[in-house]
N, C-alpha and C. Protein backbone atom coordinates (compact mmCIF):
# COMPACT_ATOMS: atom_id res chain seq x y z
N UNK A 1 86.18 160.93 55.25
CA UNK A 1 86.98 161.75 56.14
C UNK A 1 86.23 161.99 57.47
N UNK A 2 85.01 162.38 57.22
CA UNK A 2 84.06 161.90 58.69
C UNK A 2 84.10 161.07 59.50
N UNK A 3 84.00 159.89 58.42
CA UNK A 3 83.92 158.80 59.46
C UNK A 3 85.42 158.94 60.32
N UNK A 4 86.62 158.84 59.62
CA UNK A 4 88.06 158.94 60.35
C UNK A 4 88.37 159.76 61.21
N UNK A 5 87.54 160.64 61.73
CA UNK A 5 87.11 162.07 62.55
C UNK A 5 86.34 161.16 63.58
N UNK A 6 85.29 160.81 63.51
CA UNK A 6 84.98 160.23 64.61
C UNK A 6 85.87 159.03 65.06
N UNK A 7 86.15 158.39 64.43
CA UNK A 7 86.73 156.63 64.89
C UNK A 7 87.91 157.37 65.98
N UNK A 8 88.70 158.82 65.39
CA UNK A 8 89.81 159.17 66.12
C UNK A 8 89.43 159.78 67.30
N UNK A 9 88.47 160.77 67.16
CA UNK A 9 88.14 161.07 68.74
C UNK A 9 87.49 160.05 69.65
N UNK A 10 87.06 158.83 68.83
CA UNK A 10 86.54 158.01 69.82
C UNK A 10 87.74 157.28 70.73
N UNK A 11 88.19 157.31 70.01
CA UNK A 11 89.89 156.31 70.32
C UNK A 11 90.85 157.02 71.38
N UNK A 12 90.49 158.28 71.29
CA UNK A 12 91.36 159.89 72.41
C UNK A 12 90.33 159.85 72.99
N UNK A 13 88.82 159.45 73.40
CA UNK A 13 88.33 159.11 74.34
C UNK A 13 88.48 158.29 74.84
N UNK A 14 88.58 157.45 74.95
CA UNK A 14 88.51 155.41 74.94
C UNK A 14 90.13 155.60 76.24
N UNK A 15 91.17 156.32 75.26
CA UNK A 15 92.47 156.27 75.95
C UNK A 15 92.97 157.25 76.71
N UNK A 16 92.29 158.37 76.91
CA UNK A 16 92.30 159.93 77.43
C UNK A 16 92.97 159.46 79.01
N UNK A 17 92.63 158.43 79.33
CA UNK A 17 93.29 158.90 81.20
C UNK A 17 94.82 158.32 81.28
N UNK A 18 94.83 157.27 80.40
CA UNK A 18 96.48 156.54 80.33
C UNK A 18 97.59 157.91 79.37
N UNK A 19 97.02 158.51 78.51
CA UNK A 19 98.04 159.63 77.50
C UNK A 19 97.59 160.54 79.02
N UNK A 20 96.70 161.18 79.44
CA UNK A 20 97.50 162.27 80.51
C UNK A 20 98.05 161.50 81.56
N UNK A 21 98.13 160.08 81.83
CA UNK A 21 98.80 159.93 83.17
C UNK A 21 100.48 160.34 82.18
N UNK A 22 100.92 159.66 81.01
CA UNK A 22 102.26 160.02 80.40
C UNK A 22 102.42 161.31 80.27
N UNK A 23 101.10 162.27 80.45
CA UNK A 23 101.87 163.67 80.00
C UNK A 23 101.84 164.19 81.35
N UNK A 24 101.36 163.44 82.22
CA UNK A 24 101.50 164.48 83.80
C UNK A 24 103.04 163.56 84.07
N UNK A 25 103.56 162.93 84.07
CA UNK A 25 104.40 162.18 84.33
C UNK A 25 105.93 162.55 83.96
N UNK A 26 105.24 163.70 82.34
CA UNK A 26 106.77 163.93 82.03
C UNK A 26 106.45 165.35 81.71
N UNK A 27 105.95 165.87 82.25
CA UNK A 27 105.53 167.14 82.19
C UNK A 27 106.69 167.87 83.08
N UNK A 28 106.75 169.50 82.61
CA UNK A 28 108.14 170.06 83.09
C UNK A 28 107.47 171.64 83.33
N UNK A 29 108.43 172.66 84.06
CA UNK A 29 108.05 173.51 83.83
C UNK A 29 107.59 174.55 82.83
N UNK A 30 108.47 174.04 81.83
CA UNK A 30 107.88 174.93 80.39
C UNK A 30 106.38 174.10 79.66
N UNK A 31 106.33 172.81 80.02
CA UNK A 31 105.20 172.21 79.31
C UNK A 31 104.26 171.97 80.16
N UNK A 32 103.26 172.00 80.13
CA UNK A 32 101.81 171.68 80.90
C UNK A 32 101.61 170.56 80.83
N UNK A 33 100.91 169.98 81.45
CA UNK A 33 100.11 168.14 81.07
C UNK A 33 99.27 168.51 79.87
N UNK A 34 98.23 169.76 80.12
CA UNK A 34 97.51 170.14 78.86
C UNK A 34 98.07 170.03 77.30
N UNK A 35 99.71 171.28 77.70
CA UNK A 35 99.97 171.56 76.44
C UNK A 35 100.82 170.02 75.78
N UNK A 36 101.36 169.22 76.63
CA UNK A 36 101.59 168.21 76.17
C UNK A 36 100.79 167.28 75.89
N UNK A 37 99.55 167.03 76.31
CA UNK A 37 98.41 166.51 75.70
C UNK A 37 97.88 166.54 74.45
N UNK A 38 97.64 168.04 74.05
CA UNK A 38 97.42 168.68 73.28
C UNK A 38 98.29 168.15 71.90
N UNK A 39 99.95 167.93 71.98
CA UNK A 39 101.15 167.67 70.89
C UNK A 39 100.78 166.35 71.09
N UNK A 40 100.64 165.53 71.71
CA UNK A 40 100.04 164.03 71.97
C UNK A 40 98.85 164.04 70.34
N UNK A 41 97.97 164.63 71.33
CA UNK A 41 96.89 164.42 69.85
C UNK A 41 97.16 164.75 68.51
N UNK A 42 97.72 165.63 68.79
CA UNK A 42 98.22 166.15 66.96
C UNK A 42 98.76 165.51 66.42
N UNK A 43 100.09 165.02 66.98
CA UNK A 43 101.25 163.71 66.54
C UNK A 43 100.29 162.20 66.25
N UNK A 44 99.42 162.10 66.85
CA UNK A 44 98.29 160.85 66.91
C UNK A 44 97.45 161.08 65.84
N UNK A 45 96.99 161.95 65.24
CA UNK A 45 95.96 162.43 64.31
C UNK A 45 96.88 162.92 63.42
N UNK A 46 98.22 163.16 63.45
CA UNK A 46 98.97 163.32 61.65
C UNK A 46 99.28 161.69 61.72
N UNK A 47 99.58 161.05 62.47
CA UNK A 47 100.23 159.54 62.10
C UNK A 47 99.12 159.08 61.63
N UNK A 48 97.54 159.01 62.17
CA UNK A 48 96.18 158.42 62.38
C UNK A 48 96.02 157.72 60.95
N UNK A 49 96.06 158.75 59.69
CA UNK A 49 95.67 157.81 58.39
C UNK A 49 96.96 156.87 57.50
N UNK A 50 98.17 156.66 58.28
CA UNK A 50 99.34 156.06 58.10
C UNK A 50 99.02 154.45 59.01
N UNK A 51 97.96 154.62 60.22
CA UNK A 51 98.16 153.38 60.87
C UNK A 51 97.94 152.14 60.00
N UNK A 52 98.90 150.80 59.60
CA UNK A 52 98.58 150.25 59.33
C UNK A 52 97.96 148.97 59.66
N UNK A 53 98.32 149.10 61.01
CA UNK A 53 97.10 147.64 61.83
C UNK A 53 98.16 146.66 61.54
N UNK A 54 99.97 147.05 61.87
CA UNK A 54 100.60 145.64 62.14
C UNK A 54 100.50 145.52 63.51
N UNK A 55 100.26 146.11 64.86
CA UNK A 55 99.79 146.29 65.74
C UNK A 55 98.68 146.45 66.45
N UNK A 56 98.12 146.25 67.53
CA UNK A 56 96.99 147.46 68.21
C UNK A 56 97.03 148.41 68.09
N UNK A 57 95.85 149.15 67.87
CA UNK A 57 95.97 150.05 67.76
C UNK A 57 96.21 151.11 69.16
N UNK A 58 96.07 150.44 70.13
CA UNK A 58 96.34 151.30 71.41
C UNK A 58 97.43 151.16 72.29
N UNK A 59 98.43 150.18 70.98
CA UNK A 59 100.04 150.11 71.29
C UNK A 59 100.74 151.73 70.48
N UNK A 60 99.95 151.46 68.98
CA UNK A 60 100.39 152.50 68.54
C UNK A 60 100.21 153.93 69.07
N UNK A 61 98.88 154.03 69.69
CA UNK A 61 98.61 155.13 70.54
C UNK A 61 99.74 155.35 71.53
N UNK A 62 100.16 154.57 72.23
CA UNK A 62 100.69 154.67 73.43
C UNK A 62 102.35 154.97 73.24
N UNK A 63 102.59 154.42 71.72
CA UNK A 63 104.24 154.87 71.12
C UNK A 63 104.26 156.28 70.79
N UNK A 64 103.22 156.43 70.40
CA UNK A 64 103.33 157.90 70.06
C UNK A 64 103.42 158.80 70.79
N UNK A 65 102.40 158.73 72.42
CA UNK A 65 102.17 159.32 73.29
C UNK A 65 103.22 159.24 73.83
N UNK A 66 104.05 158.07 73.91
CA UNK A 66 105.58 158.18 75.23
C UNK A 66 106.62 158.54 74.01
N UNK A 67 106.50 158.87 72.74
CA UNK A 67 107.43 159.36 71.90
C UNK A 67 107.61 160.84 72.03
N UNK A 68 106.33 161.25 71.91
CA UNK A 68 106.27 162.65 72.21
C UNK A 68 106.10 162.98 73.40
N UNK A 69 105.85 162.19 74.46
CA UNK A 69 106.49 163.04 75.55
C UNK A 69 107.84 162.89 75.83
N UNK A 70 108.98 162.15 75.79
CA UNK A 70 110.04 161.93 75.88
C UNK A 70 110.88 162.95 74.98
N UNK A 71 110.21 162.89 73.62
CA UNK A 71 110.78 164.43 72.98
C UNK A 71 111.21 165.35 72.91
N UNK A 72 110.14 165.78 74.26
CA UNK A 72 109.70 166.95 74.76
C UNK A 72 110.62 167.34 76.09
N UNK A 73 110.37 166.49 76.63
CA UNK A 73 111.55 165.96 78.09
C UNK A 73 113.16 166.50 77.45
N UNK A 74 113.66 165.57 76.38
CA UNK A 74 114.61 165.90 75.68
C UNK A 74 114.86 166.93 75.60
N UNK A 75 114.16 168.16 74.42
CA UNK A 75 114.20 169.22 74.00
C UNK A 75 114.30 169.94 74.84
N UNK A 76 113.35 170.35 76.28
CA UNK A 76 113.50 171.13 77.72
C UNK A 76 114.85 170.85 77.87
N UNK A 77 115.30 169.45 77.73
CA UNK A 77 116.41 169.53 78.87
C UNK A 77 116.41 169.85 80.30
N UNK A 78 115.61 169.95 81.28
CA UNK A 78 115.51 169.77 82.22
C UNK A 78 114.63 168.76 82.86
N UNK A 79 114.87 168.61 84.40
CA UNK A 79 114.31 167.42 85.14
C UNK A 79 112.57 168.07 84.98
N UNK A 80 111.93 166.68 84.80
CA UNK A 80 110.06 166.95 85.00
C UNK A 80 110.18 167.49 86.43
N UNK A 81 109.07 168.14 86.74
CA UNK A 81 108.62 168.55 88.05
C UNK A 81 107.91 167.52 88.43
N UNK A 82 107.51 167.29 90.28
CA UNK A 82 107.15 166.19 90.41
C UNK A 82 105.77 166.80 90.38
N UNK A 83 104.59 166.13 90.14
CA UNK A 83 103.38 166.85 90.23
C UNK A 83 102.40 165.55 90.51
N UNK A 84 101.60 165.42 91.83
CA UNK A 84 100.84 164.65 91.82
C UNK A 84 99.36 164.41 90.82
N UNK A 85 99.00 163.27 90.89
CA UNK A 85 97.90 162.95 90.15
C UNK A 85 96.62 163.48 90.71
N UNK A 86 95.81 163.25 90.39
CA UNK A 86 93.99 163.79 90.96
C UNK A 86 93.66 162.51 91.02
N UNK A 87 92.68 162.24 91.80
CA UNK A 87 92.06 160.88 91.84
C UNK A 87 91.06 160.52 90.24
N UNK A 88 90.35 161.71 89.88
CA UNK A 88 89.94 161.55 88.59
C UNK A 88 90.90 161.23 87.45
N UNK A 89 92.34 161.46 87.42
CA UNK A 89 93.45 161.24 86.74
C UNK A 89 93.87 159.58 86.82
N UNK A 90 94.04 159.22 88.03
CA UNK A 90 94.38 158.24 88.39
C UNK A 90 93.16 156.99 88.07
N UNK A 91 92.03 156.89 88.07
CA UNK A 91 91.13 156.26 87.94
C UNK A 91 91.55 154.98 88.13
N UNK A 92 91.29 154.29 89.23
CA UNK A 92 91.74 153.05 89.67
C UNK A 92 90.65 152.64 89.77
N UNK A 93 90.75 151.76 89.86
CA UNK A 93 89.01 150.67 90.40
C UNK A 93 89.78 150.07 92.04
N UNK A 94 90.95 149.95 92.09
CA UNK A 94 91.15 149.12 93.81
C UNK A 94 90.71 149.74 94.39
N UNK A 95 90.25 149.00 95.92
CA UNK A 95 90.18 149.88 96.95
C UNK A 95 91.39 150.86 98.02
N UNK A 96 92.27 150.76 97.29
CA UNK A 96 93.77 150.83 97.66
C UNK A 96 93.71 152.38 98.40
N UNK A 97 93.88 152.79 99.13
CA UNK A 97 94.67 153.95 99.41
C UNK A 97 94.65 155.46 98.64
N UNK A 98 93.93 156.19 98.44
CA UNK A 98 94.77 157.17 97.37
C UNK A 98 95.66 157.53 97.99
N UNK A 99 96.40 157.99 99.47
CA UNK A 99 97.47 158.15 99.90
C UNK A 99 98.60 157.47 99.46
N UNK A 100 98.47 155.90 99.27
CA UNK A 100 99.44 155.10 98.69
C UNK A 100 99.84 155.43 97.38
N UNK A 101 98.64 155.23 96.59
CA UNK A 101 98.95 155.25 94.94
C UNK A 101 99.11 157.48 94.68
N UNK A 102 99.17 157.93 95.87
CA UNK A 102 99.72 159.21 95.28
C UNK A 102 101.40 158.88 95.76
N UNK A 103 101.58 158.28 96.53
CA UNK A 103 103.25 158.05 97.20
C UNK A 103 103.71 157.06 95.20
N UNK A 104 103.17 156.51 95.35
CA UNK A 104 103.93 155.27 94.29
C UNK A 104 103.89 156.63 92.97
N UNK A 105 102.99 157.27 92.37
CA UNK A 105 103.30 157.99 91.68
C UNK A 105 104.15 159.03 92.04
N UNK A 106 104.59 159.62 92.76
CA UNK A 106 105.64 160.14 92.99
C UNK A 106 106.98 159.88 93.41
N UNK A 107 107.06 158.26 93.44
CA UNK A 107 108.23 157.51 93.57
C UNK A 107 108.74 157.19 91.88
N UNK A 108 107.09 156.71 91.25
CA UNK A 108 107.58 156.61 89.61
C UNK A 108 108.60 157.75 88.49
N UNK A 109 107.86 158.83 89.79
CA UNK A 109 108.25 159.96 88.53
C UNK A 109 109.75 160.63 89.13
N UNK A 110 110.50 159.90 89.57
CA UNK A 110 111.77 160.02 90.62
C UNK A 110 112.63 159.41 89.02
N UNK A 111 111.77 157.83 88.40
CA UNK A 111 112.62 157.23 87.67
C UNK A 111 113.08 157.72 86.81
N UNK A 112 114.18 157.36 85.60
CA UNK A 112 114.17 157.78 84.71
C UNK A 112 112.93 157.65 83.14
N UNK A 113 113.34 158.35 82.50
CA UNK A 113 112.09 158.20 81.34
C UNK A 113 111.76 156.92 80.95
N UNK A 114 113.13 156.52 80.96
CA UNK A 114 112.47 154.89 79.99
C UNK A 114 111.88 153.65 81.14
N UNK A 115 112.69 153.91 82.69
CA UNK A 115 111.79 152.72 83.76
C UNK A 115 110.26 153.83 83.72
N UNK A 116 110.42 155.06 84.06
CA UNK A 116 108.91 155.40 83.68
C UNK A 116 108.29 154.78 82.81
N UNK A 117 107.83 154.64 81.43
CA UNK A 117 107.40 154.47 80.78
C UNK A 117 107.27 153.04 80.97
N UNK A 118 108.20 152.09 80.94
CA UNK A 118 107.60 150.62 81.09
C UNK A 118 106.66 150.49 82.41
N UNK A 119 106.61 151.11 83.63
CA UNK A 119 105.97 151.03 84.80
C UNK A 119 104.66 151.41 84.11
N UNK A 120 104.72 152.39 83.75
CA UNK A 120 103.29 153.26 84.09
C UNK A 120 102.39 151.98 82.68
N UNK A 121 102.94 151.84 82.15
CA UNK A 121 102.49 150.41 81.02
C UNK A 121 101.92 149.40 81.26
N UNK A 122 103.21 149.16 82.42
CA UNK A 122 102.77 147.66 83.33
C UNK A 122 102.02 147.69 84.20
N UNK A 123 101.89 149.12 84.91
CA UNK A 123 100.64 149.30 85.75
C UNK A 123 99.09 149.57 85.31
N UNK A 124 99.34 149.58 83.63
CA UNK A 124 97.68 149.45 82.70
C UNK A 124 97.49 148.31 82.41
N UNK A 125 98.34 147.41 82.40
CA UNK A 125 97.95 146.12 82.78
C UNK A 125 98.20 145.71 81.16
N UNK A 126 99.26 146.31 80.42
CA UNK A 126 99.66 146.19 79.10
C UNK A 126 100.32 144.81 79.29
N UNK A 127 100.21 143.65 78.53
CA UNK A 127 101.35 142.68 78.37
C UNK A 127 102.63 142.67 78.16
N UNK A 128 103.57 142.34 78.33
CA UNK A 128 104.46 141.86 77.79
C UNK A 128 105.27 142.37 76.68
N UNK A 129 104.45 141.37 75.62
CA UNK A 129 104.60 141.59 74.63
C UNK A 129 104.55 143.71 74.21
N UNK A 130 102.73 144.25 74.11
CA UNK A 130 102.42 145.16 74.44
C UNK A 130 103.31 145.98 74.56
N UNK A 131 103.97 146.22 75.71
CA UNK A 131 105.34 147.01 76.41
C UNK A 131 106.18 146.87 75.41
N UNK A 132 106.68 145.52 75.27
CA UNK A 132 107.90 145.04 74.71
C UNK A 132 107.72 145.95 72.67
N UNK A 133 107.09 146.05 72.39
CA UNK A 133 106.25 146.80 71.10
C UNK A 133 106.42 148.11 71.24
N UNK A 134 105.93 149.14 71.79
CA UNK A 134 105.90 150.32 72.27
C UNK A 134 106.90 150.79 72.72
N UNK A 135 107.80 150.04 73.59
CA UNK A 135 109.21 150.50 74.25
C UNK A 135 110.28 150.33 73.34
N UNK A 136 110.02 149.36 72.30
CA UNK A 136 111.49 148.74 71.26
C UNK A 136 112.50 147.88 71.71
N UNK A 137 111.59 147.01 73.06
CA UNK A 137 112.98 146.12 73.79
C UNK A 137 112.24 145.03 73.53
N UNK A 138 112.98 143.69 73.82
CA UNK A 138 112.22 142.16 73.64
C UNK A 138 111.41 141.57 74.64
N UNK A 139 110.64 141.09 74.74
CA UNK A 139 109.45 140.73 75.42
C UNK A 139 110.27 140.12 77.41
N UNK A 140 111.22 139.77 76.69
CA UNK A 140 112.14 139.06 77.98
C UNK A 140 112.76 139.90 78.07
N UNK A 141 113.45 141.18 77.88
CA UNK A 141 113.64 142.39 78.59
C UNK A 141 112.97 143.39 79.19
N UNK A 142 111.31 142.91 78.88
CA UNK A 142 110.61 143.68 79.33
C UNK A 142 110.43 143.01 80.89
N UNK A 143 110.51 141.76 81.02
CA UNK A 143 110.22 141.44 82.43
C UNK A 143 111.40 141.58 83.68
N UNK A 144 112.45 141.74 82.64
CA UNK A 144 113.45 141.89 83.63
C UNK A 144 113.85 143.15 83.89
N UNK A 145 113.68 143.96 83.15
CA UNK A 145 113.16 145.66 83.29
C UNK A 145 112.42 145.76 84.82
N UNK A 146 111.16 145.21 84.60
CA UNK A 146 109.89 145.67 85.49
C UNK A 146 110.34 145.12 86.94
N UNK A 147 111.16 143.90 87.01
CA UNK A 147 111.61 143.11 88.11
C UNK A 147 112.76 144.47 88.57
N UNK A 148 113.65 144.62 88.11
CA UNK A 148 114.87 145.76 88.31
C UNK A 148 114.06 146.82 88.88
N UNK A 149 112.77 147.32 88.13
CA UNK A 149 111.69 148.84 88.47
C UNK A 149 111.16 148.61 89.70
N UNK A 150 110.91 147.52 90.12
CA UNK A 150 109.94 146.81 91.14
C UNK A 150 110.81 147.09 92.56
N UNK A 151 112.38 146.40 92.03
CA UNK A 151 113.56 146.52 93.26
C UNK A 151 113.94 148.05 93.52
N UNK A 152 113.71 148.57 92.53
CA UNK A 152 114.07 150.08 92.77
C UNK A 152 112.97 150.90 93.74
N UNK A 153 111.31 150.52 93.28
CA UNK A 153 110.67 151.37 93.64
C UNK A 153 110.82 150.98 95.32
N UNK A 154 111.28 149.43 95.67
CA UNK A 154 110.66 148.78 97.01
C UNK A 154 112.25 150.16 97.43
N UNK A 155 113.00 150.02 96.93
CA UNK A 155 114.47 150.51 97.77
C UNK A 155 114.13 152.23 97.97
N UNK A 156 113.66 152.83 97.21
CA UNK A 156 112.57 154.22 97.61
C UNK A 156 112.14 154.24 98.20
N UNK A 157 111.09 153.28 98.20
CA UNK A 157 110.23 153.25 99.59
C UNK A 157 110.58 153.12 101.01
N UNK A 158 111.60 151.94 101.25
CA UNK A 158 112.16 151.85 102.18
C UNK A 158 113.04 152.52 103.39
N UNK A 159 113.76 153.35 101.92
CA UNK A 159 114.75 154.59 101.99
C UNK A 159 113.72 155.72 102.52
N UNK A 160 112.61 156.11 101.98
CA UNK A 160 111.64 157.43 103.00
C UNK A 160 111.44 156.84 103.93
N UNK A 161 110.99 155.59 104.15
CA UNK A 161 110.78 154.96 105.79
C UNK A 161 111.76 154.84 106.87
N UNK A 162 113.28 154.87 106.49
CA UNK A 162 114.02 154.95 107.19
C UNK A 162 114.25 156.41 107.38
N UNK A 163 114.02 157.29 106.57
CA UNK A 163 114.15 158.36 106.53
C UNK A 163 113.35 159.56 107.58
N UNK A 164 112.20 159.28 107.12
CA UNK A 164 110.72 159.11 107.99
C UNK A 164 111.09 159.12 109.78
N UNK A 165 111.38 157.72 109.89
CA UNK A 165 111.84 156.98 111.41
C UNK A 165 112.79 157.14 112.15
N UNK A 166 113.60 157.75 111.03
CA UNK A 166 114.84 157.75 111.83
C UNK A 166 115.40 156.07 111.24
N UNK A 167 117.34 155.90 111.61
CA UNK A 167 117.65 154.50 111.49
C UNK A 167 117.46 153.57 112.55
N UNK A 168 116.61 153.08 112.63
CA UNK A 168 116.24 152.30 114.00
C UNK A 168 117.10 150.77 113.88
């Protein structure tokens, strides 16, 4: 039972910045990123001695984590608040912008739950397949998903720039 105590907190270490980017993402006024963090782990650590390894294990992490936050989303019944990321949250390695990648996260969290969830997936650099596992759609709906997410986010973007500028 020790040992399964450590292997699990090692594993909620290992994955700690991708489960709060999903719980800042669908986080609402009644729920915190914390307190939804928090139902994250618990739901992860009652499933934990059920995993049977027909998967990764950090697919199964990641079903659970967008299960229970979507849940939760549900149950509120109301829209998430938009709430930006921290750069320690975000942990990117590009040299990109944090101005940018705080705009794109707050264009993500405009989407609905389920283009959320495949984005923020595809932006961990999850496969395919991966996504296609975790979300419950087929590997070739997952790309045509992300292509549709991709046209949406560019038409957001575009839309504050015209917005921004004026219609020039």
């Amino acid at each position: 039972m020790e040992e399964q105590k450590k292997q699990f907190v090692n594993l909620i270490e290992q994955n700690k910045a991708l489960i709060y980017k999903f719980c800042y993402m669908y986080a609402n006024e009644t729920e915190t990123p914390d307190d939804l963090f928090q139902e994250v782990v618990i739901n992860l650590w009652k499933g934990f001695p059920d995993f049977r390894g027909d998967s990764k294990i950090q697919t199964w992490m990641y079903r659970i984590s967008l299960n229970t936050c979507i849940t939760f989303l549900r149950k509120s019944g109301k829209r998430p608040k938009t709430q930006g990321l921290t750069d320690e949250q975000l942990e990117y390695t590009d040299s990109a912008d944090t101005t940018d990648i705080r705009k794109l996260y707050l264009l993500i969290n405009k989407l609905n739950a389920f283009e959320k969830a495949i984005i923020l997936l595809y932006l961990e650099d999850r496969s395919y397949d991966e996504i296609a596992q975790i979300i419950g759609i087929s590997k070739s709906n997952v790309g045509v998903r992300i292509k549709r997410i991709k046209e949406k986010l560019t038409q957001m973007t575009n839309h504050q720039k015209k917005t921004a500028y004026g219609n020039r």
